[in-house]
Protein backbone atom coordinates (compact mmCIF):
# COMPACT_ATOMS: atom_id res chain seq x y z
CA UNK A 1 3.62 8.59 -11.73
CA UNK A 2 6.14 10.32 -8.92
CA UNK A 3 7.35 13.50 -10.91
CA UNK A 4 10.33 15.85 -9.61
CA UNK A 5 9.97 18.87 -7.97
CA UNK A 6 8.65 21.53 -9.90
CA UNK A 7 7.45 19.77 -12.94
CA UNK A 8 4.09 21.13 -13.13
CA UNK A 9 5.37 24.90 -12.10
CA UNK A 10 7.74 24.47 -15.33
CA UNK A 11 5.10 23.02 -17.72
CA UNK A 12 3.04 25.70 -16.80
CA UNK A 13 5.70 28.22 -17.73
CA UNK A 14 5.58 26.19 -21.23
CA UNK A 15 8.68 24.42 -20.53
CA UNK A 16 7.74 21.28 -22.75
CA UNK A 17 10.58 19.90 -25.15
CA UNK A 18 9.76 19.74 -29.28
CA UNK A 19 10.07 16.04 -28.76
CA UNK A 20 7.47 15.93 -26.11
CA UNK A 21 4.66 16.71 -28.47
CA UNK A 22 6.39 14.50 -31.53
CA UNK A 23 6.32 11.16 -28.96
CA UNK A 24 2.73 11.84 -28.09
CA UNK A 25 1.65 12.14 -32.56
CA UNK A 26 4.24 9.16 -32.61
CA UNK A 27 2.37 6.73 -30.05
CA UNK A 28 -0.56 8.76 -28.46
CA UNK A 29 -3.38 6.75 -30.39
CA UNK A 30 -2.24 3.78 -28.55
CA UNK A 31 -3.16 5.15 -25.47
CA UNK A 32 -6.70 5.99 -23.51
CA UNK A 33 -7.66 9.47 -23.24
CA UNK A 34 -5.23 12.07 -21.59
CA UNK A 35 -5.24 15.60 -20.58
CA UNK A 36 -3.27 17.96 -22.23
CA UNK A 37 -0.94 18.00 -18.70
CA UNK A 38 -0.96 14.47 -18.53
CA UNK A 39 0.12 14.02 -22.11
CA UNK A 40 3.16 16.88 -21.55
CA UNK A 41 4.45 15.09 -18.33
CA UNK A 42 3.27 10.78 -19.68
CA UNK A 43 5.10 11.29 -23.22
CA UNK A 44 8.22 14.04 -22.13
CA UNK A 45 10.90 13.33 -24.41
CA UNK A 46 13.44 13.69 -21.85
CA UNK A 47 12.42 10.67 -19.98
CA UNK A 48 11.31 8.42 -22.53
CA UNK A 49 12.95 4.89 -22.69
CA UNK A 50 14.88 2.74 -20.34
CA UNK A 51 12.39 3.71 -17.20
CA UNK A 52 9.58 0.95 -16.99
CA UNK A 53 10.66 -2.02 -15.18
CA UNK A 54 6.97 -5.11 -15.72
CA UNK A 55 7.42 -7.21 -12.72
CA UNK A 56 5.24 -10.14 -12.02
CA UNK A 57 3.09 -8.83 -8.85
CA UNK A 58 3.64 -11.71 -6.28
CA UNK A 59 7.67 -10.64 -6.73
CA UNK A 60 7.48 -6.87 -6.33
CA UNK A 61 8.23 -7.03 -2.82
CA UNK A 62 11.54 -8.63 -3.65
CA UNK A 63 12.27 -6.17 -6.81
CA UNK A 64 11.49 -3.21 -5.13
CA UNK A 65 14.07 -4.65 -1.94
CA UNK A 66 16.78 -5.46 -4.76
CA UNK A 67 16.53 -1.93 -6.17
CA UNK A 68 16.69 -0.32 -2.11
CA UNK A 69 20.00 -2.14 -2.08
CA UNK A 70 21.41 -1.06 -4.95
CA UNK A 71 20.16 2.57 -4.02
CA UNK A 72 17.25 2.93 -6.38
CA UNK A 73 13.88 4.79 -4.37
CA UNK A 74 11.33 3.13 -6.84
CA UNK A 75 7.39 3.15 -6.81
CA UNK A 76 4.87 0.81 -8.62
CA UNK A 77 2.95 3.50 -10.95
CA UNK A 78 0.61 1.01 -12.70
CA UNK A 79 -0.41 -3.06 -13.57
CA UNK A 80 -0.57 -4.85 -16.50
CA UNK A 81 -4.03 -6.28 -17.90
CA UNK A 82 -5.70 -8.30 -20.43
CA UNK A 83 -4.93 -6.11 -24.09
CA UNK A 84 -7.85 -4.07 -25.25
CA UNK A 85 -8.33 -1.56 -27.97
CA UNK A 86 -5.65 0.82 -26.57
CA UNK A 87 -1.92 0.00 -24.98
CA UNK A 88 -2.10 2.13 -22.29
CA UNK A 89 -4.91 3.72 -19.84
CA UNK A 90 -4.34 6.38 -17.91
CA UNK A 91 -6.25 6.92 -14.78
């Protein structure tokens, strides 16, 4: 996951939000294990909803040309795969 400058430096200073921690008891058994860090920056409450864009991979090329043009810098962070016991793994 790309993160913006100085996210770790201010998560280190203890800079998480209240609604960080509430989104992780919220949904955080539906995903694999998780540092502490990767929890904080994966379930920050001030980015949560509206980022996550599931494109079939044969037309990512295409999406991620679209989104150039309409001057969005975006990066495939992950894949879909067959559903197992939790929603999310984090690698």
């Amino acid at each position: 996951v790309p993160l913006l400058p100085n996210t770790r430096k201010y998560r280190d200073l203890g800079c998480v939000p209240g609604g960080t921690k509430n989104n992780f008891i919220s949904y955080g058994h539906k995903i694999g294990p998780m540092n502490e860090e990767q929890a904080h920056i994966l379930c920050d409450a001030q980015t949560s909803g509206g980022l996550l864009a599931i494109v079939r991979k044969d037309a990512v090329p295409e999406f991620l040309e679209v989104t150039k043009l309409a001057g969005l810098a975006l990066s495939p962070i992950g894949y879909t795969k067959a559903r197992c016991d939790r929603l999310i793994d984090v690698q």
